[in-house]
N, C-alpha and C. Protein backbone atom coordinates (compact mmCIF):
# COMPACT_ATOMS: atom_id res chain seq x y z
N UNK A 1 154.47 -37.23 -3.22
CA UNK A 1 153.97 -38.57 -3.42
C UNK A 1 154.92 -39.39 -4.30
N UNK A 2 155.18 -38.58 -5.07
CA UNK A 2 156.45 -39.06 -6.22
C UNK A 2 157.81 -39.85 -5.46
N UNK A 3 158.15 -39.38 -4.08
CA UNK A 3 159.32 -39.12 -3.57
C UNK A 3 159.03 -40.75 -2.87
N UNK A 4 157.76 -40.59 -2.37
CA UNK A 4 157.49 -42.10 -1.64
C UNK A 4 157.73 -43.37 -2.38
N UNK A 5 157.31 -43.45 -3.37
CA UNK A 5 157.40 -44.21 -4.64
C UNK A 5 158.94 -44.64 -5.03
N UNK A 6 159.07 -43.35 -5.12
CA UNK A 6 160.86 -43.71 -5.73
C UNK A 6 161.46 -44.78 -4.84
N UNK A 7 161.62 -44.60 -3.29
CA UNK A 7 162.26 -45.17 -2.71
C UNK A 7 162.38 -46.76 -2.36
N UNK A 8 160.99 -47.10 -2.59
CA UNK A 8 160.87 -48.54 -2.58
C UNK A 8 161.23 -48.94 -3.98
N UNK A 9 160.74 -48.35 -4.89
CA UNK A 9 161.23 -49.25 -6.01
C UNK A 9 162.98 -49.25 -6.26
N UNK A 10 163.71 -48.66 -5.55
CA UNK A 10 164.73 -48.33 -5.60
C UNK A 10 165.76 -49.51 -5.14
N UNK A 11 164.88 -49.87 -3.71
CA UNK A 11 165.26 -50.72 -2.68
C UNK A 11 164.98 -52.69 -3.71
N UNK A 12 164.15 -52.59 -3.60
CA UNK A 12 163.60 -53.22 -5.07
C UNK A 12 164.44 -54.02 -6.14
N UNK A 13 164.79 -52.71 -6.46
CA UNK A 13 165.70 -52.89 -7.73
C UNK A 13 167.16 -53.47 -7.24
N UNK A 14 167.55 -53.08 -6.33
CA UNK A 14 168.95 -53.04 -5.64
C UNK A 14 168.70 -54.40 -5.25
N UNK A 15 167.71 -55.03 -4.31
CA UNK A 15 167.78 -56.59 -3.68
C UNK A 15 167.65 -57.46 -4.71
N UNK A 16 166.88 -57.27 -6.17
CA UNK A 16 166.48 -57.95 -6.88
C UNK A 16 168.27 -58.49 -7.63
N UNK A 17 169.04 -57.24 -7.89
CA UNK A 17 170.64 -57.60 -8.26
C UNK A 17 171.19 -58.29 -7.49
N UNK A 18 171.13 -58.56 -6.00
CA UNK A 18 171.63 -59.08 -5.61
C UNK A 18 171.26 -60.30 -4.69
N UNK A 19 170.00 -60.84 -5.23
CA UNK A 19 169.73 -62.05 -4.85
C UNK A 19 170.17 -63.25 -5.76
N UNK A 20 170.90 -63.18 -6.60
CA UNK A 20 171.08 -64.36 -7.45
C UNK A 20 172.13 -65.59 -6.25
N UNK A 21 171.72 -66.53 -6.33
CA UNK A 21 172.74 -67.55 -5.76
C UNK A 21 173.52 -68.35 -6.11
N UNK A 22 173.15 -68.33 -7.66
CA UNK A 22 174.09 -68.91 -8.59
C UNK A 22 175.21 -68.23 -9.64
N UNK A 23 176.08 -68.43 -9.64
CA UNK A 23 177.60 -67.99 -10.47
C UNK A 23 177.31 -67.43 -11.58
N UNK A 24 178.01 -66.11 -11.96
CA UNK A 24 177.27 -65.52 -13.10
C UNK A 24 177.35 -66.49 -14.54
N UNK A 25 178.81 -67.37 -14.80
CA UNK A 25 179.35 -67.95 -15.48
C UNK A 25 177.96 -69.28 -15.71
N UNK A 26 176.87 -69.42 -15.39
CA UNK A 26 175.45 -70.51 -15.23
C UNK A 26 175.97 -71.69 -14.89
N UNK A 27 177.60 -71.61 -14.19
CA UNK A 27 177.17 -73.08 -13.64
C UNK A 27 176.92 -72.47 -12.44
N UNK A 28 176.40 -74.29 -11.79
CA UNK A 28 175.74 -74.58 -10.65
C UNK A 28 176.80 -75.73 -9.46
N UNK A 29 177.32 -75.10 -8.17
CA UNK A 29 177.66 -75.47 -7.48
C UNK A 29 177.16 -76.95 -6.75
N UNK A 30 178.17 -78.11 -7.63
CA UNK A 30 177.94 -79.17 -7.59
C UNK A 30 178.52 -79.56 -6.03
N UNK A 31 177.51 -80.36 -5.02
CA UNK A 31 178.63 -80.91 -3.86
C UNK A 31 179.95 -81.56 -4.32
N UNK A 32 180.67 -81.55 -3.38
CA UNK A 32 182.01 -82.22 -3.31
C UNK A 32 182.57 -83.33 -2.72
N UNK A 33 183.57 -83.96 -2.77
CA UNK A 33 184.04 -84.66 -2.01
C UNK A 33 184.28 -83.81 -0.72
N UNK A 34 184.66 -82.47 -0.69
CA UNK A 34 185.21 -82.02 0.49
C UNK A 34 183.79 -82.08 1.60
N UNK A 35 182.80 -81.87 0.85
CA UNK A 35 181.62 -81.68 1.90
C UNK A 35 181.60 -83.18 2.70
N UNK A 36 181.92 -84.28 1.82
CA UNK A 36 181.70 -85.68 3.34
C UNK A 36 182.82 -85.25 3.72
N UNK A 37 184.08 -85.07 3.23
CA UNK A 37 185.45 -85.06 4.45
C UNK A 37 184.81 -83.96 5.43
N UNK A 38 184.39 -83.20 5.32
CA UNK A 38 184.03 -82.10 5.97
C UNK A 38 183.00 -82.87 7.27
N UNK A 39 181.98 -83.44 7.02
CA UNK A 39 181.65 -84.20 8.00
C UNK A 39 182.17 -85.22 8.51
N UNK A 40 183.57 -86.05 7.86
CA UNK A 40 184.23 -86.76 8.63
C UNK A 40 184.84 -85.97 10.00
N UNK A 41 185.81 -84.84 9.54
CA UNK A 41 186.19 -84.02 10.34
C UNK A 41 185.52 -83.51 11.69
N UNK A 42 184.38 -83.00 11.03
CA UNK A 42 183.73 -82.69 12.17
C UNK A 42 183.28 -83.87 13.28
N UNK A 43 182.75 -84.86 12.56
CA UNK A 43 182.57 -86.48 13.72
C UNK A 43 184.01 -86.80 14.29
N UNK A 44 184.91 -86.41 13.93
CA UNK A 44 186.26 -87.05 14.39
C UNK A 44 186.74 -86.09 14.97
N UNK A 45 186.41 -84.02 15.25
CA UNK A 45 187.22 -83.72 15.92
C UNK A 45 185.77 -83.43 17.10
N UNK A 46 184.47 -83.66 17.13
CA UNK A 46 183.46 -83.97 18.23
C UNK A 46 184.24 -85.32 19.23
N UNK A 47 184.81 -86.60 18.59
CA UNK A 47 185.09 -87.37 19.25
C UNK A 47 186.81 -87.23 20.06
N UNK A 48 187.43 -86.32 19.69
CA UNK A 48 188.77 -86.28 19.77
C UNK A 48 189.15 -84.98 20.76
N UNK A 49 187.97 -83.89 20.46
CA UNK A 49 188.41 -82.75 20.95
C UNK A 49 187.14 -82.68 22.08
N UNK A 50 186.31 -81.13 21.18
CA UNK A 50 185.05 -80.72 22.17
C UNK A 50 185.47 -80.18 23.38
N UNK A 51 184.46 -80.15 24.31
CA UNK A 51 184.52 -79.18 24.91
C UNK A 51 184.64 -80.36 27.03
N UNK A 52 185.58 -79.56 27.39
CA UNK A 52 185.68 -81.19 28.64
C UNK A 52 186.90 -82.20 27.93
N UNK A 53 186.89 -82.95 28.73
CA UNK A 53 187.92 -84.14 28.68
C UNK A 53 187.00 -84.86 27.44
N UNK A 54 187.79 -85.22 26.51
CA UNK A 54 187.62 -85.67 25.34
C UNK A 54 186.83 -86.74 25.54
N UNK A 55 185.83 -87.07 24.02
CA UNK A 55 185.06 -88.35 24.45
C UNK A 55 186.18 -89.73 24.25
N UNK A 56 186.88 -89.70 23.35
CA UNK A 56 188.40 -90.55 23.19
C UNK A 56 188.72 -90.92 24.21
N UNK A 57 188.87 -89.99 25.19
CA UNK A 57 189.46 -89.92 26.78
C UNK A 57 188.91 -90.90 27.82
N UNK A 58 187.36 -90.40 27.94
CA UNK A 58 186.16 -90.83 28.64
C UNK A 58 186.26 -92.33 27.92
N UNK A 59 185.92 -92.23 26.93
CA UNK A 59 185.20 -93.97 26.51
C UNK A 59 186.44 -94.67 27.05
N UNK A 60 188.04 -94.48 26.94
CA UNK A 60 189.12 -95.34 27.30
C UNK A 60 188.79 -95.59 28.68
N UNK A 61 188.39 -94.38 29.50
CA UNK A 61 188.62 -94.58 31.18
C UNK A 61 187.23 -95.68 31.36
N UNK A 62 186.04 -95.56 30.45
CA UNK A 62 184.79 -96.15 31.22
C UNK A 62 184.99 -97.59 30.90
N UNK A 63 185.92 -97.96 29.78
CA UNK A 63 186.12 -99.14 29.58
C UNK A 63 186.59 -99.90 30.47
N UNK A 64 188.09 -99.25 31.25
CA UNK A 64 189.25 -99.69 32.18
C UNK A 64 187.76 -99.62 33.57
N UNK A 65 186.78 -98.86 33.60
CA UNK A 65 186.36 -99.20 34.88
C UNK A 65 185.18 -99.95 35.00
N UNK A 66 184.69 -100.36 34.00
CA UNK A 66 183.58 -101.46 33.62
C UNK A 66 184.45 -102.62 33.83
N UNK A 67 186.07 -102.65 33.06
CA UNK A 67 186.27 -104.07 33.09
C UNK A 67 186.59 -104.30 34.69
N UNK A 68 187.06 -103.05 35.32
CA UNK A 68 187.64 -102.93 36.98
C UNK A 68 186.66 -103.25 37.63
N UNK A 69 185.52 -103.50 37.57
CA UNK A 69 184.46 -103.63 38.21
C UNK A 69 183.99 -102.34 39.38
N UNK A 70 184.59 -100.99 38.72
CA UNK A 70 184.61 -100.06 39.22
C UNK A 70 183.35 -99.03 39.03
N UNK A 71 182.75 -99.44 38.38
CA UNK A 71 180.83 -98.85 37.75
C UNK A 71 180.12 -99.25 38.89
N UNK A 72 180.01 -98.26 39.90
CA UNK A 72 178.71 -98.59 40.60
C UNK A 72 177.65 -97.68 40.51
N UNK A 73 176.41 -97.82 41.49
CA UNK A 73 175.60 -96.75 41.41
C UNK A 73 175.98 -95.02 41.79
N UNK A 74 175.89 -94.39 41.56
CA UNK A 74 176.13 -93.04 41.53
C UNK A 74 176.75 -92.59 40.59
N UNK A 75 178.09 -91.73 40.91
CA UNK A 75 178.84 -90.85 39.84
C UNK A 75 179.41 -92.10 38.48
N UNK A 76 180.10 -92.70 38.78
CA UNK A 76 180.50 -93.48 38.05
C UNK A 76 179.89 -94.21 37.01
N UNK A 77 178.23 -94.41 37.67
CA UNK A 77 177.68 -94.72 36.33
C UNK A 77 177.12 -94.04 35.68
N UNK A 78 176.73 -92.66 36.54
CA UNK A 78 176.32 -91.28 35.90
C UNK A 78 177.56 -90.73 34.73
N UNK A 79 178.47 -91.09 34.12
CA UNK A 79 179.39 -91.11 33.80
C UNK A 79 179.36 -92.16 32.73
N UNK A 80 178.90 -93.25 32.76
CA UNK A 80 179.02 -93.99 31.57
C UNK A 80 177.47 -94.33 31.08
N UNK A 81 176.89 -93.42 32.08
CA UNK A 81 175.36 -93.00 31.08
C UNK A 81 175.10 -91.90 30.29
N UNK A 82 176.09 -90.64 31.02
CA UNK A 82 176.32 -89.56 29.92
C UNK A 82 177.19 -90.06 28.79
N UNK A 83 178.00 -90.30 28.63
CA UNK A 83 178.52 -90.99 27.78
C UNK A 83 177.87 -91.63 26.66
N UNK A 84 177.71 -92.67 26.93
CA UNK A 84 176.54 -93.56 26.13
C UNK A 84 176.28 -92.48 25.37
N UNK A 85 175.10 -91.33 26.22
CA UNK A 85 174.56 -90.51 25.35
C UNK A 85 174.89 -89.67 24.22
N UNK A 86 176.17 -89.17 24.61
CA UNK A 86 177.09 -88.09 23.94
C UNK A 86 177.43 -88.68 22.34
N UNK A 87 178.02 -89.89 22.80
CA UNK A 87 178.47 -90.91 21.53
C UNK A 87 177.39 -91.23 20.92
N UNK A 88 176.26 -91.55 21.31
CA UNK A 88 175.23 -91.87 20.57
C UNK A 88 174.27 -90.45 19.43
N UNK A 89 174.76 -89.58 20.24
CA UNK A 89 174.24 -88.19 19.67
C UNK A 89 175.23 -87.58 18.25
N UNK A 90 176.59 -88.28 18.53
CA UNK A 90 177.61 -87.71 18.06
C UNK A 90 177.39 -88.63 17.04
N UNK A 91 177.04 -90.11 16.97
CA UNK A 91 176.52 -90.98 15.64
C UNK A 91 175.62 -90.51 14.95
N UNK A 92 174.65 -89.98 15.48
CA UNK A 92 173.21 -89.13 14.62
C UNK A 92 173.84 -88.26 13.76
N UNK A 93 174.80 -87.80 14.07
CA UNK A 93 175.02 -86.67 12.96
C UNK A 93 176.29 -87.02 11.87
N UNK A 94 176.83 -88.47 11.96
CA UNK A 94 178.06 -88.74 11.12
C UNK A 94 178.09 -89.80 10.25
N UNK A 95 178.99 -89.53 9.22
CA UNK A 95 178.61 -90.13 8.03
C UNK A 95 178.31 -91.21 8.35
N UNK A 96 177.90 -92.50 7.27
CA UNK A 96 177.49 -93.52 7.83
C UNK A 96 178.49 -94.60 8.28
N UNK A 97 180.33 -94.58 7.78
CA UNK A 97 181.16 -95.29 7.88
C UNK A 97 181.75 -95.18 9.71
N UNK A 98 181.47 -93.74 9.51
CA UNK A 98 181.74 -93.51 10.93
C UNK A 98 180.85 -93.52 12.21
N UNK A 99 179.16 -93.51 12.01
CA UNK A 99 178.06 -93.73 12.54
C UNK A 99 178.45 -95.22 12.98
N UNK A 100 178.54 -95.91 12.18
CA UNK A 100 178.96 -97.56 12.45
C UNK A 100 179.98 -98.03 13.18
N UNK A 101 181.40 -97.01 13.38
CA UNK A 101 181.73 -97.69 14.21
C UNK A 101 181.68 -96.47 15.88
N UNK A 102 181.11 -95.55 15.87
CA UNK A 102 180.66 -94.90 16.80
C UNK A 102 179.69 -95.83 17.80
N UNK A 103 178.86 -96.69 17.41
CA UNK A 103 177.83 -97.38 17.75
C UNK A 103 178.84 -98.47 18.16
N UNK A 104 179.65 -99.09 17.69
CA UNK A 104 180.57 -100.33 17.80
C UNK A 104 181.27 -99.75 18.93
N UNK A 105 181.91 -98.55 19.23
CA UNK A 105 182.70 -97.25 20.40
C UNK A 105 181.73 -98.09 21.96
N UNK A 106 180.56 -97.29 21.50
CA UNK A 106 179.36 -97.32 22.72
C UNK A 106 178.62 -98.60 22.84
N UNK A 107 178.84 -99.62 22.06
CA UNK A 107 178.03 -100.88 22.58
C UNK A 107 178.21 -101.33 24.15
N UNK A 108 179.94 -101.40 24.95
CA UNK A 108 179.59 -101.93 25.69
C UNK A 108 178.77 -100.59 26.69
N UNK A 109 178.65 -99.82 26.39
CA UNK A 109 178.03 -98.47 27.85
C UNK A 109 176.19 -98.75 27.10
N UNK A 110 176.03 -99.05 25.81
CA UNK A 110 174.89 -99.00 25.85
C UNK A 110 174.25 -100.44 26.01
N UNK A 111 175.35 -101.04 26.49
CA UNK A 111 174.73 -102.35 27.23
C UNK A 111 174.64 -102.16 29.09
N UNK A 112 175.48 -101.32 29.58
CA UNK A 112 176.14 -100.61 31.21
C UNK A 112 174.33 -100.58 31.46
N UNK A 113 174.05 -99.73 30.28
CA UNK A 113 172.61 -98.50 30.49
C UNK A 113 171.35 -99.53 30.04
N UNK A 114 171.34 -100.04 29.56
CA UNK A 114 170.61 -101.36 29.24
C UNK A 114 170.06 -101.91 30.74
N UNK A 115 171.23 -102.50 31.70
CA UNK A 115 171.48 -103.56 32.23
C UNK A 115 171.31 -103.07 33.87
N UNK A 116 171.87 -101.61 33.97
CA UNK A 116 170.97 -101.08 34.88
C UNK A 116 169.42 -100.86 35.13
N UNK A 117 168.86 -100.07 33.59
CA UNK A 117 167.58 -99.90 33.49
C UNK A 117 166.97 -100.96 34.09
N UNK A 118 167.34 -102.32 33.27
CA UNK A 118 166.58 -103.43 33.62
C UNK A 118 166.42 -103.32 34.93
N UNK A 119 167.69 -103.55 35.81
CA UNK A 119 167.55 -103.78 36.58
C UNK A 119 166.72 -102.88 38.28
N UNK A 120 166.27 -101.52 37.41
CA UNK A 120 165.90 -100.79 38.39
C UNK A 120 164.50 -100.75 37.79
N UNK A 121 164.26 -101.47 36.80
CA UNK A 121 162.53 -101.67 36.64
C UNK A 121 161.90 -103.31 37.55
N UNK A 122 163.22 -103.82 38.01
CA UNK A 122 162.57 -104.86 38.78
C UNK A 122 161.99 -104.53 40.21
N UNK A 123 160.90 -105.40 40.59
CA UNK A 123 159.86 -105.28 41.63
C UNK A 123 160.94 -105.66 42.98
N UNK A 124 161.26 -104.98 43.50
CA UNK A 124 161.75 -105.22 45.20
C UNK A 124 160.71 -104.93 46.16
N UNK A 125 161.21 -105.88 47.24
CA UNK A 125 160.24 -105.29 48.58
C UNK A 125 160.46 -103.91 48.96
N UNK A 126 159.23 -103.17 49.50
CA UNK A 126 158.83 -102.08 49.80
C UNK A 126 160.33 -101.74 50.66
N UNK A 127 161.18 -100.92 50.37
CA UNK A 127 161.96 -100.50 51.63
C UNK A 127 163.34 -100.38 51.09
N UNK A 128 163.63 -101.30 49.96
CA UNK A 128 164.75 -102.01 49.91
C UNK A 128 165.14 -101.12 47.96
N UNK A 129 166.24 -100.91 47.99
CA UNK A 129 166.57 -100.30 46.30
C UNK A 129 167.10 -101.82 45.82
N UNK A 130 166.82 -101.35 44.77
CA UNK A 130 166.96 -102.35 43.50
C UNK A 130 168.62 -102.97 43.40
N UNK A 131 169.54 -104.11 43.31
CA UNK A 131 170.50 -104.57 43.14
C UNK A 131 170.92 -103.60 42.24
N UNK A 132 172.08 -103.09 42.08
CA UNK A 132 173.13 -103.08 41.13
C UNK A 132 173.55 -103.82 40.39
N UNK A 133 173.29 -104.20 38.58
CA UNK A 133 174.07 -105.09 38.38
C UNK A 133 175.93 -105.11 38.37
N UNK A 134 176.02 -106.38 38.39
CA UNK A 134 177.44 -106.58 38.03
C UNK A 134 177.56 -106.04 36.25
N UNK A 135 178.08 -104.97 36.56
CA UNK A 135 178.92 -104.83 34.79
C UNK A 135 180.25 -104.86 34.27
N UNK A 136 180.72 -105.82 35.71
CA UNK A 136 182.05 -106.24 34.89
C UNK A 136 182.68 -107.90 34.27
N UNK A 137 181.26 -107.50 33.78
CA UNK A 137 181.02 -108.95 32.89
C UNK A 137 180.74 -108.57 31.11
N UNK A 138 180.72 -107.18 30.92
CA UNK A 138 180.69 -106.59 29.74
C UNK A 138 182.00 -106.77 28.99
N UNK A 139 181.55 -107.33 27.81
CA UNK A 139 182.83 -107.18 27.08
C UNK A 139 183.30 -105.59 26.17
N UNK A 140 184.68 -105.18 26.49
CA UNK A 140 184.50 -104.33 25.85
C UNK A 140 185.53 -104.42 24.60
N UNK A 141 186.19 -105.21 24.19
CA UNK A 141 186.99 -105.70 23.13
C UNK A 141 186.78 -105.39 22.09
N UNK A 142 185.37 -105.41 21.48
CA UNK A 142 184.87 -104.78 19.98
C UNK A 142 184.99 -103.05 20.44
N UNK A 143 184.88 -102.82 21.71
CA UNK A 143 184.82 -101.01 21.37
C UNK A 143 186.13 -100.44 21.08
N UNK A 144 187.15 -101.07 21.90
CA UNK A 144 188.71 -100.65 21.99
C UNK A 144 188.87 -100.82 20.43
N UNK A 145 188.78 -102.26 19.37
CA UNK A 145 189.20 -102.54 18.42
C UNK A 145 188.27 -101.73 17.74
N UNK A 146 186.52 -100.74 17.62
CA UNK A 146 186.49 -100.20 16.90
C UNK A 146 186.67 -98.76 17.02
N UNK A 147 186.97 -98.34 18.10
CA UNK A 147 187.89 -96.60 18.46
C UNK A 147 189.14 -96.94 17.48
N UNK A 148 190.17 -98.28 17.52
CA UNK A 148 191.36 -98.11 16.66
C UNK A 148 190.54 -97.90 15.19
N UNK A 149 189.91 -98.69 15.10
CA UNK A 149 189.51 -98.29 13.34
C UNK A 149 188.67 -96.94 13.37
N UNK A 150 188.29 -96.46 13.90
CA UNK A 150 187.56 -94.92 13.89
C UNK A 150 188.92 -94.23 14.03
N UNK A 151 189.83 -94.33 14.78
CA UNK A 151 190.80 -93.44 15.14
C UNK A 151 191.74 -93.33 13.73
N UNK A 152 191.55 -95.16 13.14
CA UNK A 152 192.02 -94.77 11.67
C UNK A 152 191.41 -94.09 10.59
N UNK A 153 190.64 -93.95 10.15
CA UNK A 153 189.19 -93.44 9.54
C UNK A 153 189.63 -92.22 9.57
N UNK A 154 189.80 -91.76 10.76
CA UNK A 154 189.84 -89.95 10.97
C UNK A 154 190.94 -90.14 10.59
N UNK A 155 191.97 -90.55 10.79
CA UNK A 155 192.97 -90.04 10.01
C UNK A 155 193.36 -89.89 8.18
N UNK A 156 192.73 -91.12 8.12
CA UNK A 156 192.29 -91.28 6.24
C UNK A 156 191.48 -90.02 5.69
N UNK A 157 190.63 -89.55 6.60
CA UNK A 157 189.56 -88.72 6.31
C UNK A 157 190.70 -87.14 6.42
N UNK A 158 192.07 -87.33 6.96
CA UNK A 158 192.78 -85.84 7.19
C UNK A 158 192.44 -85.29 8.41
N UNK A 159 191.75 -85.86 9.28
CA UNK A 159 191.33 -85.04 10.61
C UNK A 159 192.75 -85.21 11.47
N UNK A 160 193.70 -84.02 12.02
CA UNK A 160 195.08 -84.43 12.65
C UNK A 160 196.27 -84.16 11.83
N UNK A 161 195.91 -84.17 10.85
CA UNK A 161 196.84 -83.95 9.36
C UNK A 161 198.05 -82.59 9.75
């Protein structure tokens, strides 16, 4: 009975030494500056790298084919609706300097996705699909000029270094 005993308190004793989470020396692990660079990095190599043809890549081409008037229904806009999304997901998680201009990146696709919706919640006659809008009337000038300032950002931030 003795033998049963021993072993838990043993186990016990042993986890109790080694649960401390703080430094024996009593300080306490203050955040850092490295922890936001650390999330700059990560928002800047989600937008630069990842997994597939880069979102850097994508947002340049959906721009050149929004302004081409090359966005129609099917793949192409399936393409600057994933998009939209990706960038918009990739803002949820980044600091706030870079959240801001991520959103500035995707304005004109989350206007693409806007402007379709609308337009496939309108009432047509029985038979007939909904118009396509024209979306090469989107400006995309603020996204190009805020990818250059994000593209600078990451670099200030050391992402590329």
């Amino acid at each position: 009975m003795t033998r049963r005993l021993i072993l838990p308190a043993v186990l016990l004793l042993t986890l109790a030494g080694c649960s401390s989470s703080t430094p024996d020396d009593g300080s306490t692990a203050a955040p850092t500056e490295t922890t936001e660079q650390s999330a700059e990095q990560v928002t800047c190599e989600g937008f630069y790298e990842g997994t597939g043809t880069p979102l850097a890549d994508r947002a340049d081409d959906a721009r050149t084919a929004l302004t081409g008037g090359e966005v129609e229904d099917g793949a192409p806009y399936t393409e600057v609706n994933a998009l939209e999304q990706r960038i918009r997901e990739l803002g949820e998680d980044a600091p706030s300097e870079l959240a801001g201009l991520l959103e500035d990146v995707n304005a004109p696709f989350t206007e693409a996705v806007a402007a379709v919706n609308e337009a496939r919640s309108q009432e047509v006659p029985e038979g007939e699909e909904p118009a396509f809008p024209d979306l090469s009337q989107i400006d995309v000038s603020g996204s190009e000029d805020a990818q250059a300032e994000f593209q600078s950002a990451c670099s200030d931030a050391g992402y590329g270094a």
